[in-house]
N, C-alpha and C. Protein backbone atom coordinates (compact mmCIF):
# COMPACT_ATOMS: atom_id res chain seq x y z
N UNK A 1 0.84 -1.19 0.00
CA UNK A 1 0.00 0.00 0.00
C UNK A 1 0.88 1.24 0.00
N UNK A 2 0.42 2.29 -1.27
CA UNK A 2 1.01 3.58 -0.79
C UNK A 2 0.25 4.41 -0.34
N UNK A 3 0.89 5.37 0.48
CA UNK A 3 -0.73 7.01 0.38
C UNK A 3 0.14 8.09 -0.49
N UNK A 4 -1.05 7.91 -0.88
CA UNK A 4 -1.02 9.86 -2.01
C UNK A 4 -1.86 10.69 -1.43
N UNK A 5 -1.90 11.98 -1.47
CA UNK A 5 -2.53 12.81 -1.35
C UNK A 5 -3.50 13.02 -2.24
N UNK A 6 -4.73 13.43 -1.52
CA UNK A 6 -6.15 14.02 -2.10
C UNK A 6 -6.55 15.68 -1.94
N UNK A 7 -6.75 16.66 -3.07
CA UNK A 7 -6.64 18.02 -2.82
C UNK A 7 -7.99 17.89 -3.56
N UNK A 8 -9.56 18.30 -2.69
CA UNK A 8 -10.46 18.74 -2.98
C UNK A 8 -11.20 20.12 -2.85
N UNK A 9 -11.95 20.27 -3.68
CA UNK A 9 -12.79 21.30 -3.81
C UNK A 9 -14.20 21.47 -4.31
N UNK A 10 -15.12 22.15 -3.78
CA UNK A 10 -16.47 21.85 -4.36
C UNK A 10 -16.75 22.88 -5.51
N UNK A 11 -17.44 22.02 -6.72
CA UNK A 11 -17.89 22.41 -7.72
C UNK A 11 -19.34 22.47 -8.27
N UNK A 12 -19.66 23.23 -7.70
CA UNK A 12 -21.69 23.50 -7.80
C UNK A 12 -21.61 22.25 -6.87
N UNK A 13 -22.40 21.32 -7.27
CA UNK A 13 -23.53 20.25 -6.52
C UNK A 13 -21.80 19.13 -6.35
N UNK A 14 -20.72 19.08 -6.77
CA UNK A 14 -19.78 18.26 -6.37
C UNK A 14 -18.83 18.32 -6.21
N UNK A 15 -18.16 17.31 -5.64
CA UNK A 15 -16.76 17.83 -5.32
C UNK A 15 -15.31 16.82 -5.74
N UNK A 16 -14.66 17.84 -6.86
CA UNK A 16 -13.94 17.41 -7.36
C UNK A 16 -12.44 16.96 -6.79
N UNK A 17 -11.69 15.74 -6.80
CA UNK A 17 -10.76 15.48 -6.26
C UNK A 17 -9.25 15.21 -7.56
N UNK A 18 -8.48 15.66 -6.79
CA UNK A 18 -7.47 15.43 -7.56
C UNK A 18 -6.14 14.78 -7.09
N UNK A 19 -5.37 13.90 -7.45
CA UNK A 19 -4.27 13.70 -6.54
C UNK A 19 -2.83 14.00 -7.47
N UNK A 20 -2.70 14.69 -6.77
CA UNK A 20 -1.36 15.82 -7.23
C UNK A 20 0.26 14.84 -7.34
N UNK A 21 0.27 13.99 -7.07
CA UNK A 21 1.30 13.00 -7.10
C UNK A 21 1.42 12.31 -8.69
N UNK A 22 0.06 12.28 -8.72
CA UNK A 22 0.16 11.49 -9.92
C UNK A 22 -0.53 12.48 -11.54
N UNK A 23 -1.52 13.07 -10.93
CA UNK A 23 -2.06 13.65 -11.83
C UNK A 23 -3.73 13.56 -12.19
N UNK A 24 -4.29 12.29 -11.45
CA UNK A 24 -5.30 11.53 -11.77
C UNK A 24 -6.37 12.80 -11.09
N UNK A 25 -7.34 12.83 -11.47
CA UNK A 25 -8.80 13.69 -11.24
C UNK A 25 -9.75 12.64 -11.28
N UNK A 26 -10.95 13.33 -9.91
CA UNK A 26 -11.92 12.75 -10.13
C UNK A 26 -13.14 13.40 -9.72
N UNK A 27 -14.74 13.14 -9.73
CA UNK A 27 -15.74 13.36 -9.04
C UNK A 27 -16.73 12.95 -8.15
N UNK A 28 -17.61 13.54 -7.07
CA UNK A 28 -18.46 12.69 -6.45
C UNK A 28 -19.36 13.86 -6.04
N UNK A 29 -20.31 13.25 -5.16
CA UNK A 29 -21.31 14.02 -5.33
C UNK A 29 -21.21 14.09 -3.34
N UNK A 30 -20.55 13.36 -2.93
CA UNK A 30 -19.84 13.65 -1.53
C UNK A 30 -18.19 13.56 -1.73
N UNK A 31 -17.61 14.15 -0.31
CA UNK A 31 -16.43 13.78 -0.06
C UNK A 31 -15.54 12.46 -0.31
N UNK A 32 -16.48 11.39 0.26
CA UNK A 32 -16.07 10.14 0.34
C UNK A 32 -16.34 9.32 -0.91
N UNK A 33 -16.99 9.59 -1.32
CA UNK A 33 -18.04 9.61 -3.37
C UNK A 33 -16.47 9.96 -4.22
N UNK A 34 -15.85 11.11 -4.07
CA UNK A 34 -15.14 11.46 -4.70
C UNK A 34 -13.18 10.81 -4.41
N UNK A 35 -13.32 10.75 -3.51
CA UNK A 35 -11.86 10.10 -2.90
C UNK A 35 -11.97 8.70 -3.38
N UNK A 36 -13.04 7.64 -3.31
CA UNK A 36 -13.69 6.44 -3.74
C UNK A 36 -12.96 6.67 -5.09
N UNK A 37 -13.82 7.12 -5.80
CA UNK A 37 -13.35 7.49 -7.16
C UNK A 37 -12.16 7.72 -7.76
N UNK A 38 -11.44 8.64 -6.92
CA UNK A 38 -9.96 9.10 -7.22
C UNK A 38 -9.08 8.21 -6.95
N UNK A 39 -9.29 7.19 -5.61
CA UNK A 39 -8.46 5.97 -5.86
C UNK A 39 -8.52 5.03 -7.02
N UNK A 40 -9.81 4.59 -7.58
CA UNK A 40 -10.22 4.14 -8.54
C UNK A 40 -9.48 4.03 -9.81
N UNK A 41 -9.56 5.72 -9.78
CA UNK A 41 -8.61 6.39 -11.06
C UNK A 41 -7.61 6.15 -10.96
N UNK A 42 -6.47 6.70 -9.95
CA UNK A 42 -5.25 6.39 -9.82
C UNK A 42 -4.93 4.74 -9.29
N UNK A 43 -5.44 3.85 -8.97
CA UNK A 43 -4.87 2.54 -9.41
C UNK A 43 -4.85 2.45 -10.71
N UNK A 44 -6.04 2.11 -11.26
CA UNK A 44 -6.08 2.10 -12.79
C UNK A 44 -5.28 3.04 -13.60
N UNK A 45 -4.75 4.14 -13.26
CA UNK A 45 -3.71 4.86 -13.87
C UNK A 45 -2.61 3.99 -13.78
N UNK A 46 -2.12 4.19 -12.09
CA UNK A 46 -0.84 3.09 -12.09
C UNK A 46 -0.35 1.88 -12.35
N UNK A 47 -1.52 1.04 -13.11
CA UNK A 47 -0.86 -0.30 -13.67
C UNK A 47 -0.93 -0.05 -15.04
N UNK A 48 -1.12 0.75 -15.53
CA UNK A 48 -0.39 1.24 -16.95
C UNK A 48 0.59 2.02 -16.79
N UNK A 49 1.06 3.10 -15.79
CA UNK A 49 2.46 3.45 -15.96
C UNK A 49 2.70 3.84 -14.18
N UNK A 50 3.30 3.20 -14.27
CA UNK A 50 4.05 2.75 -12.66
C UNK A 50 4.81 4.15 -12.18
N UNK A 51 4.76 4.47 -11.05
CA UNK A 51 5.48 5.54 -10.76
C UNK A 51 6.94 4.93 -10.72
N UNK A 52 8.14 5.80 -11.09
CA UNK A 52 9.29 5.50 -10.78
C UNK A 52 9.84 6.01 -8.96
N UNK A 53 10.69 4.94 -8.52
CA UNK A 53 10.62 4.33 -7.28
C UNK A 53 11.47 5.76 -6.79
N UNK A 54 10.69 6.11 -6.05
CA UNK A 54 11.77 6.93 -5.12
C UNK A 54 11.60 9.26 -6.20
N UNK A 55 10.57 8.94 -7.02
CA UNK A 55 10.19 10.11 -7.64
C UNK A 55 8.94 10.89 -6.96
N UNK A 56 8.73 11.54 -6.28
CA UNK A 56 7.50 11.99 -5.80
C UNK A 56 7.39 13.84 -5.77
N UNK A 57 6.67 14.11 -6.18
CA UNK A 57 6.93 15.68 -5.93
C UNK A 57 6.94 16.30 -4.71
N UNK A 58 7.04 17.34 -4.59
CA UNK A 58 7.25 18.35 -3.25
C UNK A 58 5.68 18.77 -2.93
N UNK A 59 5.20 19.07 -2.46
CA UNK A 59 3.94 19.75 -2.59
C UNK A 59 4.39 20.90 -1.15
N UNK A 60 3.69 22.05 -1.20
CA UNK A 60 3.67 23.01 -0.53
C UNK A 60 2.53 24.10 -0.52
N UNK A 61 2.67 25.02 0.15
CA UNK A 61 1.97 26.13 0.01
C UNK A 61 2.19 26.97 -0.62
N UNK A 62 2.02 28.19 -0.95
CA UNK A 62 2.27 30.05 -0.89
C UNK A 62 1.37 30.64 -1.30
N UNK A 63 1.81 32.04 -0.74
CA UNK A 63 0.63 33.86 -0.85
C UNK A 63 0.69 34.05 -1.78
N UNK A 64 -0.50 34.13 -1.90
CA UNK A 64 -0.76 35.76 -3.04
C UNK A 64 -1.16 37.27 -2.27
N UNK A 65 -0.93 38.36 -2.85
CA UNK A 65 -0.81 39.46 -2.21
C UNK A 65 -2.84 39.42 -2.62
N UNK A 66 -3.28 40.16 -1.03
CA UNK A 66 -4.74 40.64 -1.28
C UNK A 66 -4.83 41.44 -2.09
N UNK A 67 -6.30 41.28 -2.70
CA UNK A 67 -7.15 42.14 -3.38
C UNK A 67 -6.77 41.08 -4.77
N UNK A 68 -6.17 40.10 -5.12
CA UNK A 68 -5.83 39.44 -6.50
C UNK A 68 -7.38 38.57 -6.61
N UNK A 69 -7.87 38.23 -7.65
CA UNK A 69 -8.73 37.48 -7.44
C UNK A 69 -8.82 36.12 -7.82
N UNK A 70 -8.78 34.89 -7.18
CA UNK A 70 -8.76 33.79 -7.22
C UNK A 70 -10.09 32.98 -7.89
């Protein structure tokens, strides 16, 4: 078993998940609807192309100066 990270957000009526490790996106119509899913995706991603061992990105934060609009 590995863990990846899950970065969600809601989109009208759902909430879209993405996992930033790999690239894979997904949807649900709950939290747990959508993570369900996104594992889904990213297995089935990863037995067509395998992550290379020991490659993982950085993930982090940072500001934007107020008043920018997001």
């Amino acid at each position: 078993m590995k863990t990846f990270a899950a970065v969600l957000f809601k989109d009208d009526d759902m909430y879209v998940a993405e996992c930033p490790e790999v690239g894979t996106v997904s949807q649900g119509f709950t939290i747990e609807e959508a993570i369900t899913t996104l594992r889904e995706a990213t297995e089935l991603y990863l037995e067509e192309f395998p992550l290379e061992e020991g490659r993982r990105p950085i993930i982090t934060t940072f500001e934007v100066a107020e008043g920018v609009r997001v």
